[in-house]
C-alpha atoms as a PDB file:
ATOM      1  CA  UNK A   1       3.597  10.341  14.312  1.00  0.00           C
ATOM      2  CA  UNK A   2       2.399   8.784  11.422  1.00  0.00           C
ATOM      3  CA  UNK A   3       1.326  12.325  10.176  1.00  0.00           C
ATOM      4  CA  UNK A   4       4.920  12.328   8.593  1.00  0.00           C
ATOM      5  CA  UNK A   5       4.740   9.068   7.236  1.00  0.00           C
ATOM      6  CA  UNK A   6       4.499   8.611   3.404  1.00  0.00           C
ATOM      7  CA  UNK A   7       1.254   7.905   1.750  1.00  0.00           C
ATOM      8  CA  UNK A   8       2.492   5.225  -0.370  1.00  0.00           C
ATOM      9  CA  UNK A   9       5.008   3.670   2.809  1.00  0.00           C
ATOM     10  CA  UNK A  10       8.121   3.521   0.271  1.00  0.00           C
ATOM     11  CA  UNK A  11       8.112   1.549  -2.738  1.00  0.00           C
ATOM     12  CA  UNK A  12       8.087  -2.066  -2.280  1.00  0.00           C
ATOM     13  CA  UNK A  13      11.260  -3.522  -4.650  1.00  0.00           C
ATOM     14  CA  UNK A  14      10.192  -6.802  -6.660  1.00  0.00           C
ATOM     15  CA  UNK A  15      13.578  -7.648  -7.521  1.00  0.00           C
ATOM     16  CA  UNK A  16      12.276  -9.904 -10.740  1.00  0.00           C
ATOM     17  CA  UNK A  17      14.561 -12.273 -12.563  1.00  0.00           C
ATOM     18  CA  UNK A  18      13.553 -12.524 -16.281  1.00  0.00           C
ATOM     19  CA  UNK A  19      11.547 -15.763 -15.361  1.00  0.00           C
ATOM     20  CA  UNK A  20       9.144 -13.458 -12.959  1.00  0.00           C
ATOM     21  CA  UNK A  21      10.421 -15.269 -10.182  1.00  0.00           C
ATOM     22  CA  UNK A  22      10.890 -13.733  -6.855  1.00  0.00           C
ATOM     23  CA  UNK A  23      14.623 -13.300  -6.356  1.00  0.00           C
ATOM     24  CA  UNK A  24      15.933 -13.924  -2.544  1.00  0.00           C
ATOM     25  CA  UNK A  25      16.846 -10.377  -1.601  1.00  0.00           C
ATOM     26  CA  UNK A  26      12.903  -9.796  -1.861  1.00  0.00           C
ATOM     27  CA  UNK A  27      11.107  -7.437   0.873  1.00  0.00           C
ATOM     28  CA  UNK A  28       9.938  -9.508   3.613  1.00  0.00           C
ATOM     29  CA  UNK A  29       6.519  -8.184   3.153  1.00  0.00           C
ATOM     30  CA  UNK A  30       6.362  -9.842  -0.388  1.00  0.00           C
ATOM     31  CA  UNK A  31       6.851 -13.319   0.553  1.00  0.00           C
ATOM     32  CA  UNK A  32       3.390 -15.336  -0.253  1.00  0.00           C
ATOM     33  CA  UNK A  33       2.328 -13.208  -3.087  1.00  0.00           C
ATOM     34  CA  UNK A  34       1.948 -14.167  -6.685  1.00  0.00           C
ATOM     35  CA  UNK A  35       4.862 -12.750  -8.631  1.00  0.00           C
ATOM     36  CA  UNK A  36       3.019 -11.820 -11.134  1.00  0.00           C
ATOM     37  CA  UNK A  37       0.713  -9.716  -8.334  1.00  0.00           C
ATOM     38  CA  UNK A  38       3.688  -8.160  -7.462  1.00  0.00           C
ATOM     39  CA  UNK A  39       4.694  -7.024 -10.963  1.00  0.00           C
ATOM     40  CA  UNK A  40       1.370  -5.587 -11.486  1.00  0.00           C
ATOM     41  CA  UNK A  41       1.335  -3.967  -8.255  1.00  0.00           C
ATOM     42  CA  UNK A  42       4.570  -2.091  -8.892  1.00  0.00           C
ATOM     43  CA  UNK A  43       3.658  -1.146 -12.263  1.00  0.00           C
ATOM     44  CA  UNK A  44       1.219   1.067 -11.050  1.00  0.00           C
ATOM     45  CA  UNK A  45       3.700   2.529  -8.716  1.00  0.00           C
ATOM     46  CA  UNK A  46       4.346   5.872  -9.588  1.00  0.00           C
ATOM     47  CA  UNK A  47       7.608   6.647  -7.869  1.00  0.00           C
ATOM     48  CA  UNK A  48       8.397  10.098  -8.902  1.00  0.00           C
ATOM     49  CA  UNK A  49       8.000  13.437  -7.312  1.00  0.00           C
ATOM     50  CA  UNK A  50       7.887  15.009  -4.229  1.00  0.00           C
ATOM     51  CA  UNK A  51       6.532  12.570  -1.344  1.00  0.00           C
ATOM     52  CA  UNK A  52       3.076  13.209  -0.415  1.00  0.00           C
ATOM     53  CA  UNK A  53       2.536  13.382   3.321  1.00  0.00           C
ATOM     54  CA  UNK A  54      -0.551  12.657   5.324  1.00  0.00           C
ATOM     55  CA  UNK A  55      -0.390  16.078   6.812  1.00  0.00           C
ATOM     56  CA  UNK A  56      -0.534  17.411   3.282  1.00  0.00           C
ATOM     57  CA  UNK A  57      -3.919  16.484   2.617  1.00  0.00           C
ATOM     58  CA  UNK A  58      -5.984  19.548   4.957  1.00  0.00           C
ATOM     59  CA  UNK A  59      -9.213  18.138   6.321  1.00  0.00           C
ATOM     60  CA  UNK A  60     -11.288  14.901   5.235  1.00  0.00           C
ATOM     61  CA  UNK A  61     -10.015  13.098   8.572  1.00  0.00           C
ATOM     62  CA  UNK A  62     -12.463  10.427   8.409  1.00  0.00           C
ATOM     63  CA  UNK A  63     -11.494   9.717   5.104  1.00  0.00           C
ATOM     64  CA  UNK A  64      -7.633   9.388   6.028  1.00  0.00           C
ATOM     65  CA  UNK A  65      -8.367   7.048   8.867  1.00  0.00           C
ATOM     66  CA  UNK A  66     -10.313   4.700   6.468  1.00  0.00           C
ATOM     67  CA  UNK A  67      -7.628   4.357   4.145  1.00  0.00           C
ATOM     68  CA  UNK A  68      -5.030   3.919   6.727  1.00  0.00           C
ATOM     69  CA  UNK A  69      -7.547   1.446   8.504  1.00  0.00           C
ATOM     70  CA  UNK A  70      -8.295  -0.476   5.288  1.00  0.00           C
ATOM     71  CA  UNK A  71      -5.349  -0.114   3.368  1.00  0.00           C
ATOM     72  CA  UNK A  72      -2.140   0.824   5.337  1.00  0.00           C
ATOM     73  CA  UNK A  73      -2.537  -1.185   8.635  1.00  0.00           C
ATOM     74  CA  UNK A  74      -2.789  -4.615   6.947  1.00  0.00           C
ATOM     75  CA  UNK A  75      -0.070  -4.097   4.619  1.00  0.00           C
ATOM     76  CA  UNK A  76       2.113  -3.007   7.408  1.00  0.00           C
ATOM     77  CA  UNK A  77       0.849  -5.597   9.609  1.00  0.00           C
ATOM     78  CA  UNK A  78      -0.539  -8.405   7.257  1.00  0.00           C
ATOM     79  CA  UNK A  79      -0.065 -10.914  11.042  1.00  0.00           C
ATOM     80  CA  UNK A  80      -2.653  -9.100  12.312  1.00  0.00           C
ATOM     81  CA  UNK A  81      -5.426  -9.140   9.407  1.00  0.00           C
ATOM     82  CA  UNK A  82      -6.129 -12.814   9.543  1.00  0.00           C
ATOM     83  CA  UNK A  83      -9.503 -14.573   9.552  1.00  0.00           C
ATOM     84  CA  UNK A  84     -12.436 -13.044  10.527  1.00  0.00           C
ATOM     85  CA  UNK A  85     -10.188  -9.937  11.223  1.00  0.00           C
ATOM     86  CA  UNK A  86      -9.042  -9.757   7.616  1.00  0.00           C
ATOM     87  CA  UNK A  87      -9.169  -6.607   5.315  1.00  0.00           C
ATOM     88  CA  UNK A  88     -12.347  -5.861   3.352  1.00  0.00           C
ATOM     89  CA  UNK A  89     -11.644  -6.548  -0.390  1.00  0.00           C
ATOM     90  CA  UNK A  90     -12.541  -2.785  -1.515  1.00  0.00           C
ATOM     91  CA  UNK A  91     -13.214   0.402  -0.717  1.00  0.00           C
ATOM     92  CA  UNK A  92     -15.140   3.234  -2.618  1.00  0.00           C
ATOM     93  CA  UNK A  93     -14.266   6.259  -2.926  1.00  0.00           C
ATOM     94  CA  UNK A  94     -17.053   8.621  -3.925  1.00  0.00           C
ATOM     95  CA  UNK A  95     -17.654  12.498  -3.782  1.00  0.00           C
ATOM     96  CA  UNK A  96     -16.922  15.396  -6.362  1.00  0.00           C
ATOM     97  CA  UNK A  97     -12.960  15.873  -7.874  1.00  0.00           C
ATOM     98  CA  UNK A  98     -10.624  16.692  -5.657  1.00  0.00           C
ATOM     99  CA  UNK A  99     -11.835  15.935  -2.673  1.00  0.00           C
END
C-alpha cells in the first residue's frame, strides 16, 4: 500500500563529479535532466529525520491524492506523463498553517 511509502520516495543520489557532470552510476530516473537541475533539486533535499509517512498526515485526503497525482506518479513513472498527458507545471497550495 502506498500508505507506507515515503513522502519524499528516497533521496535521489546525483553522484556529481567536480565538473557537475552526471557520473555513470547515476539513478536511472535522472537520465535527461540538466545536471545542474539535479544539483538544485537535491540541495533542497532535506534528508534527515524520521521518515514521514503518508499515513502520518490524519485527514486532508483530497489533498494527498493531488500531490501524489501531480507530483509522485510522474516522477515514478515519467513514461507515462508524456504529451498531452504530461504533468501540470505547478500546484498551489493554499489554506491556513498547518494544514
Amino acid at each position: 500500500s502506498d500508505e507506507n511509502e515515503s513522502l519524499g520516495g528516497g533521496r535521489l543520489n546525483s553522484n556529481h563529479r567536480q565538473d557537475d557532470a552526471i557520473d555513470e552510476s547515476v539513478d536511472e530516473r535522472l537520465r535527461g535532466i540538466e545536471p545542474k537541475m539535479i544539483e538544485l533539486i537535491n540541495n533542497e533535499i532535506m534528508d534527515h529525520g524520521t521518515p514521514v509517512l503518508w499515513s502520518d498526515i490524519a485527514g486532508l485526503e483530497f489533498a494527498k491524492k493531488t500531490i501524489k497525482e501531480i507530483v509522485v506518479w510522474p516522477m515514478l513513472r515519467p513514461d507515462i506523463f508524456t504529451g498531452l498527458r504530461g504533468p501540470p507545471k505547478g500546484l498551489l497550495l493554499f489554506g491556513p498553517p498547518g494544514t
